[in-house]
C-alpha atoms as a PDB file:
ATOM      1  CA  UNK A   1       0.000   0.000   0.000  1.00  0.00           C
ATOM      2  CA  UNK A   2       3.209   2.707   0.396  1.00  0.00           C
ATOM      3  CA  UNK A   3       3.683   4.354  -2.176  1.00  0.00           C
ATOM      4  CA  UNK A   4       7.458   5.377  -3.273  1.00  0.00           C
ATOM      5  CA  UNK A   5       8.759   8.746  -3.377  1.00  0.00           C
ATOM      6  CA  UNK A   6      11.874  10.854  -3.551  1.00  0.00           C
ATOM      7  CA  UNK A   7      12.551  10.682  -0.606  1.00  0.00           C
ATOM      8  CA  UNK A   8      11.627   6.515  -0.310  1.00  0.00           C
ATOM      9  CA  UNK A   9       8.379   4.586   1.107  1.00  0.00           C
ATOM     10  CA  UNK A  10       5.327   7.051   1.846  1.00  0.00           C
ATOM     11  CA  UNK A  11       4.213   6.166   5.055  1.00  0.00           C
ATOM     12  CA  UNK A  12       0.219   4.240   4.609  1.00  0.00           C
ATOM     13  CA  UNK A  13      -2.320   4.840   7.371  1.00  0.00           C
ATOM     14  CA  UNK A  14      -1.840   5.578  10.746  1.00  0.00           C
ATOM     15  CA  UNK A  15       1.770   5.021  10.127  1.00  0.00           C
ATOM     16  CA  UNK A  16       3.733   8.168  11.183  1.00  0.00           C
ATOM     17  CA  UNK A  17       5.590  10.444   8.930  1.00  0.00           C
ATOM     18  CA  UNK A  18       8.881  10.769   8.995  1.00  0.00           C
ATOM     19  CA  UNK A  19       9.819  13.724   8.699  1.00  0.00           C
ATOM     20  CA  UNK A  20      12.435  15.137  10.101  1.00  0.00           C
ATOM     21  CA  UNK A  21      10.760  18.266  10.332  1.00  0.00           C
ATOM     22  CA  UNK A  22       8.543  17.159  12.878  1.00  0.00           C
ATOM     23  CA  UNK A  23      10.780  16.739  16.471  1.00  0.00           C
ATOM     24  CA  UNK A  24       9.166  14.595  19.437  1.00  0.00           C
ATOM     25  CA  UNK A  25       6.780  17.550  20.491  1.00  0.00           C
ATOM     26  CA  UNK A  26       5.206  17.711  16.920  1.00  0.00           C
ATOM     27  CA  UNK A  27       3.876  14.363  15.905  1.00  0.00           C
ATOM     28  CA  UNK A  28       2.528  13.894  12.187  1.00  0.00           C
ATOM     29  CA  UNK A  29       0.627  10.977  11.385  1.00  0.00           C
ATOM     30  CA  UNK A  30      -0.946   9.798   8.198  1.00  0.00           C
ATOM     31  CA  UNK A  31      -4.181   8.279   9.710  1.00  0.00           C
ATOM     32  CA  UNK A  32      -5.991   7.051   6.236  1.00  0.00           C
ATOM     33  CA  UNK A  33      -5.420   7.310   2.774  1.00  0.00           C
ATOM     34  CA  UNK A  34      -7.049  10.712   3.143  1.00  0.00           C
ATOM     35  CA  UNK A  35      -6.031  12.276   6.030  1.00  0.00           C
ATOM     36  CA  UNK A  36      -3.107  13.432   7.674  1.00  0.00           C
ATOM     37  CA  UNK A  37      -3.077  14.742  11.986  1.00  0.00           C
ATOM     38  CA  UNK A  38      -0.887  16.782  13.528  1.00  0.00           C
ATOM     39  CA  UNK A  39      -0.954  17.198  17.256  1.00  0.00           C
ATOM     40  CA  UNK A  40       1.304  19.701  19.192  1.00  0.00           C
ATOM     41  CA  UNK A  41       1.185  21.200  22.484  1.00  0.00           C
ATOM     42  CA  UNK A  42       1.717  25.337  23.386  1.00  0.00           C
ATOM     43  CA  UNK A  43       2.411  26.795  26.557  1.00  0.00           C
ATOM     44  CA  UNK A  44      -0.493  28.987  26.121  1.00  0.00           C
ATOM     45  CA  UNK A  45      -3.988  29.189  26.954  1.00  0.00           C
ATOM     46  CA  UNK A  46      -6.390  28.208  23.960  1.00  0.00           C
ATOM     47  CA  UNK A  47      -7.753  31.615  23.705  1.00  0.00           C
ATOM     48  CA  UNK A  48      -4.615  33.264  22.905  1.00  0.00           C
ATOM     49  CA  UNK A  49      -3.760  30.024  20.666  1.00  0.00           C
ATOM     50  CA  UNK A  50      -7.010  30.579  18.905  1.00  0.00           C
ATOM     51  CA  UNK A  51      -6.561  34.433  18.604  1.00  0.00           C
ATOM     52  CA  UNK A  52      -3.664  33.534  16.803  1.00  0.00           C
ATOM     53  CA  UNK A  53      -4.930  31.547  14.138  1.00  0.00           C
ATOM     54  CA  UNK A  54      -7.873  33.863  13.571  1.00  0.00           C
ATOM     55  CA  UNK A  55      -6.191  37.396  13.960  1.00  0.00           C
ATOM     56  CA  UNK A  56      -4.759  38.291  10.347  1.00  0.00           C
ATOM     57  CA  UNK A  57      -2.243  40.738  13.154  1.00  0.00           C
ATOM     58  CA  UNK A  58      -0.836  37.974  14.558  1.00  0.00           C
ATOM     59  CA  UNK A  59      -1.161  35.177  11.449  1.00  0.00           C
ATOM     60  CA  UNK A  60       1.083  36.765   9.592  1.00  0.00           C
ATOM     61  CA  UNK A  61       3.864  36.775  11.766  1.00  0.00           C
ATOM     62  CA  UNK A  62       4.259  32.886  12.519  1.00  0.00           C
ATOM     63  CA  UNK A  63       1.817  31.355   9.473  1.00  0.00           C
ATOM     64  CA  UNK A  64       4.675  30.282   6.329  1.00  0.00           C
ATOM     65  CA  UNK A  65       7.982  29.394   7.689  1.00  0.00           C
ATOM     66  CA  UNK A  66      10.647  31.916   7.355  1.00  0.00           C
ATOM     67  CA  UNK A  67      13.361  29.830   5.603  1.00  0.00           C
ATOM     68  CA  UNK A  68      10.529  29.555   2.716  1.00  0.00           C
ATOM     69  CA  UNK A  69      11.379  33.143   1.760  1.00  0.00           C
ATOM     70  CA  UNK A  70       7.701  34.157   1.367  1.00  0.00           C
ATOM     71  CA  UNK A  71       6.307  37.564   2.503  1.00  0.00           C
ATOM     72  CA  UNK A  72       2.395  37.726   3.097  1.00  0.00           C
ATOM     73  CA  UNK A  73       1.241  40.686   0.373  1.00  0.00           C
ATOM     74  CA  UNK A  74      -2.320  40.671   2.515  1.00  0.00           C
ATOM     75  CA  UNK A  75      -3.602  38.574   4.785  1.00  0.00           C
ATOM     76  CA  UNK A  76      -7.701  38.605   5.057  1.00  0.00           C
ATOM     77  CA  UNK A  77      -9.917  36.438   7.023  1.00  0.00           C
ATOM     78  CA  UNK A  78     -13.790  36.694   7.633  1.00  0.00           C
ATOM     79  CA  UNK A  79     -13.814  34.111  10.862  1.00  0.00           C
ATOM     80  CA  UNK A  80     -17.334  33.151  10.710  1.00  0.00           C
ATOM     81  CA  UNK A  81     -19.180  30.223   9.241  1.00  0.00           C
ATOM     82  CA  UNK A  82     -19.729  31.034   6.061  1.00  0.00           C
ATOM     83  CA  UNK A  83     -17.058  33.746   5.951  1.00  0.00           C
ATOM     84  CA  UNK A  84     -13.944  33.456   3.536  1.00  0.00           C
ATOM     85  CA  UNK A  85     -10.071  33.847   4.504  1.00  0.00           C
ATOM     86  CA  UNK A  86      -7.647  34.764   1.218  1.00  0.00           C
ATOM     87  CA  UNK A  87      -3.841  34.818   2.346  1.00  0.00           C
ATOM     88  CA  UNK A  88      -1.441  36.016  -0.524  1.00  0.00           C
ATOM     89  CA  UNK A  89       2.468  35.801  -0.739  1.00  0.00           C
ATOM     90  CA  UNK A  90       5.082  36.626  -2.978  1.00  0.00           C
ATOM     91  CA  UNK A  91       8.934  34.667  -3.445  1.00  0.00           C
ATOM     92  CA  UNK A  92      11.873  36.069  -5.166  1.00  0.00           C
ATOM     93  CA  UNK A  93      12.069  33.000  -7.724  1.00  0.00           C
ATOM     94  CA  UNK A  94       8.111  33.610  -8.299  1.00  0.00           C
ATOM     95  CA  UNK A  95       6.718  35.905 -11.093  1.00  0.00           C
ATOM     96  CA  UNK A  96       3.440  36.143  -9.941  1.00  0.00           C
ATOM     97  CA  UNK A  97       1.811  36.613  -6.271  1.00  0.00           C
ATOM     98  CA  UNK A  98       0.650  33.033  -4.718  1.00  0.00           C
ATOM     99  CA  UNK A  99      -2.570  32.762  -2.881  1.00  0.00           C
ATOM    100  CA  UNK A 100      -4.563  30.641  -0.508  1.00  0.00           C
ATOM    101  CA  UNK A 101      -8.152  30.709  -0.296  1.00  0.00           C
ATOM    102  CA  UNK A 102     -11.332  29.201   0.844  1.00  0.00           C
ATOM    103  CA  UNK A 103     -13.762  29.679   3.536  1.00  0.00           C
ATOM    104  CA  UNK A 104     -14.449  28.868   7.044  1.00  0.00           C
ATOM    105  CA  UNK A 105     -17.124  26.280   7.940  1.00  0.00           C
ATOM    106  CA  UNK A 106     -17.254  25.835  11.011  1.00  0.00           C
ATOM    107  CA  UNK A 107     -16.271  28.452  13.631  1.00  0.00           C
ATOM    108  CA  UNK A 108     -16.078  27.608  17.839  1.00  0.00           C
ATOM    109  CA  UNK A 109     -14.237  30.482  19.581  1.00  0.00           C
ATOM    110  CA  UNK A 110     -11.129  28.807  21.466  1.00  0.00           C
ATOM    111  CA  UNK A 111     -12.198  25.435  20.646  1.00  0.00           C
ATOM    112  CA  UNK A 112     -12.428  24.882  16.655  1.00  0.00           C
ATOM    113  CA  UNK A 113     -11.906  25.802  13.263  1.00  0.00           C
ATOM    114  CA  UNK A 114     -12.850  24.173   9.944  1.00  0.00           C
ATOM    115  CA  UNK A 115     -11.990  25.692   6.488  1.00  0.00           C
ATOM    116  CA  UNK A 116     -12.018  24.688   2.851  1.00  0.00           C
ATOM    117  CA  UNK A 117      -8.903  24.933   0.739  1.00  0.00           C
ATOM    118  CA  UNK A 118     -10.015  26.363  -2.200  1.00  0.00           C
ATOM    119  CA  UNK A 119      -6.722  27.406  -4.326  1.00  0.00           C
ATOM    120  CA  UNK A 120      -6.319  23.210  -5.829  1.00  0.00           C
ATOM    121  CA  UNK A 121      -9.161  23.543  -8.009  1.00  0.00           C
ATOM    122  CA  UNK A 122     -11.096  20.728  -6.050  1.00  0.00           C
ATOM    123  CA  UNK A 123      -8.349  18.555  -4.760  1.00  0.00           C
ATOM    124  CA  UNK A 124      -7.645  20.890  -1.723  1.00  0.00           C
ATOM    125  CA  UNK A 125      -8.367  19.455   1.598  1.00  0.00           C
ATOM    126  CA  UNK A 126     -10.751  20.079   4.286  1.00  0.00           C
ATOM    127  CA  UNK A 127      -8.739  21.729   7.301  1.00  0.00           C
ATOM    128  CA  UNK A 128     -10.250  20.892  11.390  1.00  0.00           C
ATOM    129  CA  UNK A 129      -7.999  22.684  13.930  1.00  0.00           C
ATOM    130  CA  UNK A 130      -9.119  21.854  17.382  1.00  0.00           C
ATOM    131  CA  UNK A 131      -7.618  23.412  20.408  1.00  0.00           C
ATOM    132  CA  UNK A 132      -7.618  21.865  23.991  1.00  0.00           C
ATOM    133  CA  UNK A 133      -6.959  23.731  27.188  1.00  0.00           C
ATOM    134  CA  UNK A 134      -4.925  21.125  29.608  1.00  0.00           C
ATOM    135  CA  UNK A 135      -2.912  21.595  32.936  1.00  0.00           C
ATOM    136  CA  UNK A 136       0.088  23.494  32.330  1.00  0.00           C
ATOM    137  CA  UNK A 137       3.250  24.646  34.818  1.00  0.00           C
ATOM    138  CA  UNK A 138       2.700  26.368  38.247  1.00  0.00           C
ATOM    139  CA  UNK A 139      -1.140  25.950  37.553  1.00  0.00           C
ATOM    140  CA  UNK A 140      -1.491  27.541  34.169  1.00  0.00           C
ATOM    141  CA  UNK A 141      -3.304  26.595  31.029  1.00  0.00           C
ATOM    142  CA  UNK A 142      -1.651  24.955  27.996  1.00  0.00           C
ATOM    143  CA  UNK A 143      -3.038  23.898  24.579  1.00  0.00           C
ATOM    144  CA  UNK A 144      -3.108  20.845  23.106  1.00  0.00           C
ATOM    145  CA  UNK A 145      -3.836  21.665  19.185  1.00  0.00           C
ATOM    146  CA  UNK A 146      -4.953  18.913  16.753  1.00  0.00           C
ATOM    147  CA  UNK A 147      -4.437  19.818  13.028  1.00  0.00           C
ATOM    148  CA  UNK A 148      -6.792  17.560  10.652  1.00  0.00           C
ATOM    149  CA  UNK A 149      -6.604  17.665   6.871  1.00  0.00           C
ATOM    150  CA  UNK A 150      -8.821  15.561   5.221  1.00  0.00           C
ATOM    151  CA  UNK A 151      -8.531  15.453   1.413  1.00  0.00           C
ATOM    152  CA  UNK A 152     -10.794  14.506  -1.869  1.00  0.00           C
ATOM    153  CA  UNK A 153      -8.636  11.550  -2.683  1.00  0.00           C
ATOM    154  CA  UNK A 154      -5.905   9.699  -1.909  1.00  0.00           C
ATOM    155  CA  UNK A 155      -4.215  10.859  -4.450  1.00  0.00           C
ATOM    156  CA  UNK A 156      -4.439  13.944  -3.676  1.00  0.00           C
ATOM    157  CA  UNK A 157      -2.927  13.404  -0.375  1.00  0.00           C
ATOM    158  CA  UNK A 158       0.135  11.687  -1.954  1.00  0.00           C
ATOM    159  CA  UNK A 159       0.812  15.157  -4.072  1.00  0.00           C
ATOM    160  CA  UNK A 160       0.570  16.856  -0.688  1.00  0.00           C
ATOM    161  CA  UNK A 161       2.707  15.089   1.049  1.00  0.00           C
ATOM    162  CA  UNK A 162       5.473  14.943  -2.130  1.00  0.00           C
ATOM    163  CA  UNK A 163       4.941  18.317  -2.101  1.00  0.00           C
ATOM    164  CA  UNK A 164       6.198  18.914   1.202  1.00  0.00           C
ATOM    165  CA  UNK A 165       2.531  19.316   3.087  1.00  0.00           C
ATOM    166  CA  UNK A 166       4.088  19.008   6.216  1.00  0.00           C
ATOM    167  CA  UNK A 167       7.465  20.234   5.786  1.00  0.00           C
ATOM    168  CA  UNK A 168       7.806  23.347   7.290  1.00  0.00           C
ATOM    169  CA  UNK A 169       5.764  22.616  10.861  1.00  0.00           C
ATOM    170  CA  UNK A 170       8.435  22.264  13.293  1.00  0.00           C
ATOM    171  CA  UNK A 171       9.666  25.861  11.835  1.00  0.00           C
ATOM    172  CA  UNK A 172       6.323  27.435  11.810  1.00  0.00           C
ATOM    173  CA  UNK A 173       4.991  26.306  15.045  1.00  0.00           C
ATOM    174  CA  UNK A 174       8.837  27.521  16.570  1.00  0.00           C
ATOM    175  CA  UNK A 175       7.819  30.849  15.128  1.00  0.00           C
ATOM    176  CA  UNK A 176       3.764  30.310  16.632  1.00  0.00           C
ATOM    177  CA  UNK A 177       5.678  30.205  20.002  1.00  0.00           C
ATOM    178  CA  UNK A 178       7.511  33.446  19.821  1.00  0.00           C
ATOM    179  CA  UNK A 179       4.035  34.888  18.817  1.00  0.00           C
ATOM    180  CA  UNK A 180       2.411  33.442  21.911  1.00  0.00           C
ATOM    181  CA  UNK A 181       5.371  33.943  24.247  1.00  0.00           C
ATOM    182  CA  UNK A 182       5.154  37.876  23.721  1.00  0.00           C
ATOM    183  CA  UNK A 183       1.311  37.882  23.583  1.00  0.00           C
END
């Protein structure tokens, strides 16, 4: 059932992904042919780890990885069921502006987040971010955040994946940190 790759065997479900991008407190699983989870925990309260997915402020400083080389041009989101988010970047080696689009299904302040992925002309995946508050040090509140992508195929998934899906987490949740540990 693995398929092969550049980089060898493609991992088949709920086999883990190894990547080395994701260190022991980022774990990446595959869990079916269509779906991939990430689960990481911050030292900060799910409020302020919600704020900073939803806040275009404080998205753009942690959301694309910096070694990437992209620069957000504008970052909009409508977080509301129904509403749309468009996020658009440029690169040096790119001619043209790229953008990400799609719109939010499913909005639950502090607790969850679904959106489309609109920008693959139908093969983009359905995101589900859910954010846990749990115990943290000297009584404080910590949040465990689970990352769902479910996509329209499994081949679809395998393109992801080759195309480095999950390659820059351990990079941009690093950067997610810094927001959160000056917030």
């Amino acid at each position: 059932m693995d398929a092969t790759h550049a980089d060898g065997p493609r991992p088949g479900p709920t086999e883990t992904i190894p990547a080395e991008t994701a260190p022991a407190e980022t774990q990446v699983e595959r869990l079916s042919e269509r779906e991939t989870q990430v689960v990481r925990l911050f030292n900060a309260p799910p409020a302020l780890v919600f704020a900073a997915w939803t806040r275009p402020d404080l998205l753009q400083r942690w959301w694309t990885p910096k070694s990437y080389g992209l620069t957000f041009v504008s970052c909009e989101a409508d977080v509301r069921a129904g509403g749309t988010y468009r996020f658009v970047f440029n690169h040096a080696d790119f001619a043209e502006p790229m953008a990400f689009h799609g719109r939010y299904l499913e909005v639950v302040p502090d607790a969850r987040l679904v959106w489309t992925n609109e920008e693959a002309h139908g093969q983009g995946s359905v995101t589900t971010v859910t954010f846990e508050a749990v115990p943290g040090p000297d009584q404080g509140q910590m949040t465990r955040l689970v990352l769902r992508e479910t996509y329209p195929s499994k081949e679809a998934l395998d393109e992801a994946l080759a195309n480095g899906s999950t390659g820059g987490l351990t990079e941009t949740f690093a950067q997610l940190d810094a927001v959160l540990a000056e917030a």
